[in-house]
C-alpha atoms as a PDB file:
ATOM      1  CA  UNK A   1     -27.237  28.199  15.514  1.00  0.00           C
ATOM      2  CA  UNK A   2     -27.496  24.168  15.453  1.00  0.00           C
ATOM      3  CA  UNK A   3     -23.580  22.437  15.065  1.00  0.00           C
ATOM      4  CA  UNK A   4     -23.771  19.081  13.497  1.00  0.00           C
ATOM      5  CA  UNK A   5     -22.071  16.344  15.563  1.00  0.00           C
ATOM      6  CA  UNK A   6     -18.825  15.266  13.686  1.00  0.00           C
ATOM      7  CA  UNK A   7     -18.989  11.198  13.121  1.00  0.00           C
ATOM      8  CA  UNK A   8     -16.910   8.536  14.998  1.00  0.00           C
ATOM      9  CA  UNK A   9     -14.436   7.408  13.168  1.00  0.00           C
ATOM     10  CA  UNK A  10     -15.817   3.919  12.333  1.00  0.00           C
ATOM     11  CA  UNK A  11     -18.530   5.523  10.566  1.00  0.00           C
ATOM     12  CA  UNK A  12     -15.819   7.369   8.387  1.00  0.00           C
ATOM     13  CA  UNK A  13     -16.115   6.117   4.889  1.00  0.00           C
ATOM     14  CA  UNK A  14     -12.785   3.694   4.568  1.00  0.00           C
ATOM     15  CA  UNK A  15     -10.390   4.190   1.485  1.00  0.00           C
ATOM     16  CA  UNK A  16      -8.441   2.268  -0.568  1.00  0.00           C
ATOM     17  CA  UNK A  17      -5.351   2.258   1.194  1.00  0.00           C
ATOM     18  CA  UNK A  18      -7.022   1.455   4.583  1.00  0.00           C
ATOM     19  CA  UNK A  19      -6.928  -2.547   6.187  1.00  0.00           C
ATOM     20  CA  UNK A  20      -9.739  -3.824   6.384  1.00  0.00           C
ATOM     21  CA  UNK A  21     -10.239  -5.837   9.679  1.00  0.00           C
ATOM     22  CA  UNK A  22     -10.972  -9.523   7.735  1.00  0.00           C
ATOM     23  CA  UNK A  23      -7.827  -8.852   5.899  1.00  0.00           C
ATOM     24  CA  UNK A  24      -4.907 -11.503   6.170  1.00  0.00           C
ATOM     25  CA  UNK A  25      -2.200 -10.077   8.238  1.00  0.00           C
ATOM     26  CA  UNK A  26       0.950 -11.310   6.893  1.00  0.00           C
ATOM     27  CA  UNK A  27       4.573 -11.117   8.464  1.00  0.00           C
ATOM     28  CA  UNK A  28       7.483  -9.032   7.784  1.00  0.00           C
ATOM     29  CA  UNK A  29       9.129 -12.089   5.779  1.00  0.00           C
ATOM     30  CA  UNK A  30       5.646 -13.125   4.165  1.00  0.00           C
ATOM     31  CA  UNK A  31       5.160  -9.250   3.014  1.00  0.00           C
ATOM     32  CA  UNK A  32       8.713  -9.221   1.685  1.00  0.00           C
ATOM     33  CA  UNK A  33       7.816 -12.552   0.029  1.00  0.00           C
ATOM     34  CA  UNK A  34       4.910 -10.937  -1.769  1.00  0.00           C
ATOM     35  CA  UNK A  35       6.738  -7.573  -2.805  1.00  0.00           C
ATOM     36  CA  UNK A  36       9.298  -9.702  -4.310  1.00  0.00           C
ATOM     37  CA  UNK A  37      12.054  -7.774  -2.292  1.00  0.00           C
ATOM     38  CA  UNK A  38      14.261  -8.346   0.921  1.00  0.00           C
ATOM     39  CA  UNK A  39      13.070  -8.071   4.458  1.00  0.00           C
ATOM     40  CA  UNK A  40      15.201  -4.752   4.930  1.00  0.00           C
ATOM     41  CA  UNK A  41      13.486  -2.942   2.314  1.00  0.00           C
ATOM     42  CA  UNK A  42      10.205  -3.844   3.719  1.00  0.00           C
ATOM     43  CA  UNK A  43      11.566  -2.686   7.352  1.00  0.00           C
ATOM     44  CA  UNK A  44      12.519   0.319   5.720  1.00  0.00           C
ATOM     45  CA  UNK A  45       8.899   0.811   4.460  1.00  0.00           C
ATOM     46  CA  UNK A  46       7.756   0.728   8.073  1.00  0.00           C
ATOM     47  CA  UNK A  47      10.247   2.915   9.638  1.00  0.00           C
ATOM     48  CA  UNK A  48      10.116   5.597   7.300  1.00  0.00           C
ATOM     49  CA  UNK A  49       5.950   5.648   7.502  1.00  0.00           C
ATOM     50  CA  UNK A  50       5.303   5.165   4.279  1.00  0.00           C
ATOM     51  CA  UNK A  51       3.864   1.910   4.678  1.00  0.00           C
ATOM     52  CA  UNK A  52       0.479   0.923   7.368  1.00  0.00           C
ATOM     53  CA  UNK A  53       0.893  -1.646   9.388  1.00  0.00           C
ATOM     54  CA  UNK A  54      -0.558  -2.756  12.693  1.00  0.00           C
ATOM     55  CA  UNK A  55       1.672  -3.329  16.046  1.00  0.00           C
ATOM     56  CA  UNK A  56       0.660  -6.083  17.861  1.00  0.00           C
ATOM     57  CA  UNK A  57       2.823  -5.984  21.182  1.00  0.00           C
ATOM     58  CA  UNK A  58       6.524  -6.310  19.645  1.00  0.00           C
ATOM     59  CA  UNK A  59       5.225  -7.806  16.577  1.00  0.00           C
ATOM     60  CA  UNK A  60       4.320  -5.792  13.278  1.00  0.00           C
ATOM     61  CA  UNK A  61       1.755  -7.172  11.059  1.00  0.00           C
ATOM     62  CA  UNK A  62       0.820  -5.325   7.228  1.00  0.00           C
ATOM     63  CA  UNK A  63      -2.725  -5.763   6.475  1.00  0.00           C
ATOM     64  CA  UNK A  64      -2.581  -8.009   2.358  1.00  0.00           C
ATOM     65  CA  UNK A  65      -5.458  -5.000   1.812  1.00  0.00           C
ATOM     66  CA  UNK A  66      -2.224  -2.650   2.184  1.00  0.00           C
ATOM     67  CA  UNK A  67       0.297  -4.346   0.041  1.00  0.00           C
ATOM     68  CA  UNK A  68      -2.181  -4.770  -2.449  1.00  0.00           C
ATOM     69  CA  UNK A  69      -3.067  -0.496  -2.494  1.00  0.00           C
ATOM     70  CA  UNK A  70       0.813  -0.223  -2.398  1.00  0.00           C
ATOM     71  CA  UNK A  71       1.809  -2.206  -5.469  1.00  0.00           C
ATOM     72  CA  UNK A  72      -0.656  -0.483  -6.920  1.00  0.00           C
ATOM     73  CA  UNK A  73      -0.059   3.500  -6.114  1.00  0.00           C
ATOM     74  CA  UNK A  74       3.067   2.652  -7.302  1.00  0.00           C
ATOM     75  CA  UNK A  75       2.415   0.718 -10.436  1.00  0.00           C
ATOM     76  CA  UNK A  76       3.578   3.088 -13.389  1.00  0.00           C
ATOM     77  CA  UNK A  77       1.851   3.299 -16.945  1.00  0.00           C
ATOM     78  CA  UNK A  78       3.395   2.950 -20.375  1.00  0.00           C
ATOM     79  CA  UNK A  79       4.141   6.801 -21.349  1.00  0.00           C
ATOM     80  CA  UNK A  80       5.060   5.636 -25.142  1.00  0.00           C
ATOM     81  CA  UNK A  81       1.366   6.063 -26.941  1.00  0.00           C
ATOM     82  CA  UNK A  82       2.392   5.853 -30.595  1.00  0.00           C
ATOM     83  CA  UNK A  83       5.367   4.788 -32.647  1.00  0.00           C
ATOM     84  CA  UNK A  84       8.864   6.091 -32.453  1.00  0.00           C
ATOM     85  CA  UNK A  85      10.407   7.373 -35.364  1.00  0.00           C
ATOM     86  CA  UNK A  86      13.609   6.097 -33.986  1.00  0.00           C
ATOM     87  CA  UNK A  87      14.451   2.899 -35.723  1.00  0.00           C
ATOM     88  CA  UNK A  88      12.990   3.513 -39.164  1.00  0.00           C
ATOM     89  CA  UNK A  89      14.923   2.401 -42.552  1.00  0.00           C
ATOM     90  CA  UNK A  90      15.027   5.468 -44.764  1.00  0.00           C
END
């Protein structure tokens, strides 16, 4: 019985939520700048995991690729498809 060789993981197909490595790495203040929030929720993001970023010594670093899948995982749609019937005059 032949076992296929599993790949390394740089030949792993990358998804959406994963930095690329020519992506703009942006500060805790500059990613807070972008989300439109203050640099404690952002730090919250990162301590509670549910945020990527990249440690660089003491520093931490969020990829722009990884805002940019956040805001938009967490972008929600309309739910209201037709009219209500609230509102009309009798």
């Amino acid at each position: 019985m032949r076992h296929t060789a599993i790949p390394h993981a740089s030949a792993q197909p990358r998804t959406a939520g994963e930095a690329n490595t020519t992506d703009r790495l942006l500060t805790v203040d500059e990613a807070a700048a972008r989300l439109g929030t203050g640099v404690r929720f952002v730090r919250r993001l990162i301590q509670e995991r549910r945020i990527r970023y990249v440690k660089l010594g003491k520093h931490v670093r969020i990829a722009d690729s990884v805002l940019t899948a956040y805001i938009v995982e967490r972008t929600v749609e309309p739910v209201r498809a037709r009219r209500s019937r609230y509102g009309v005059a009798a």
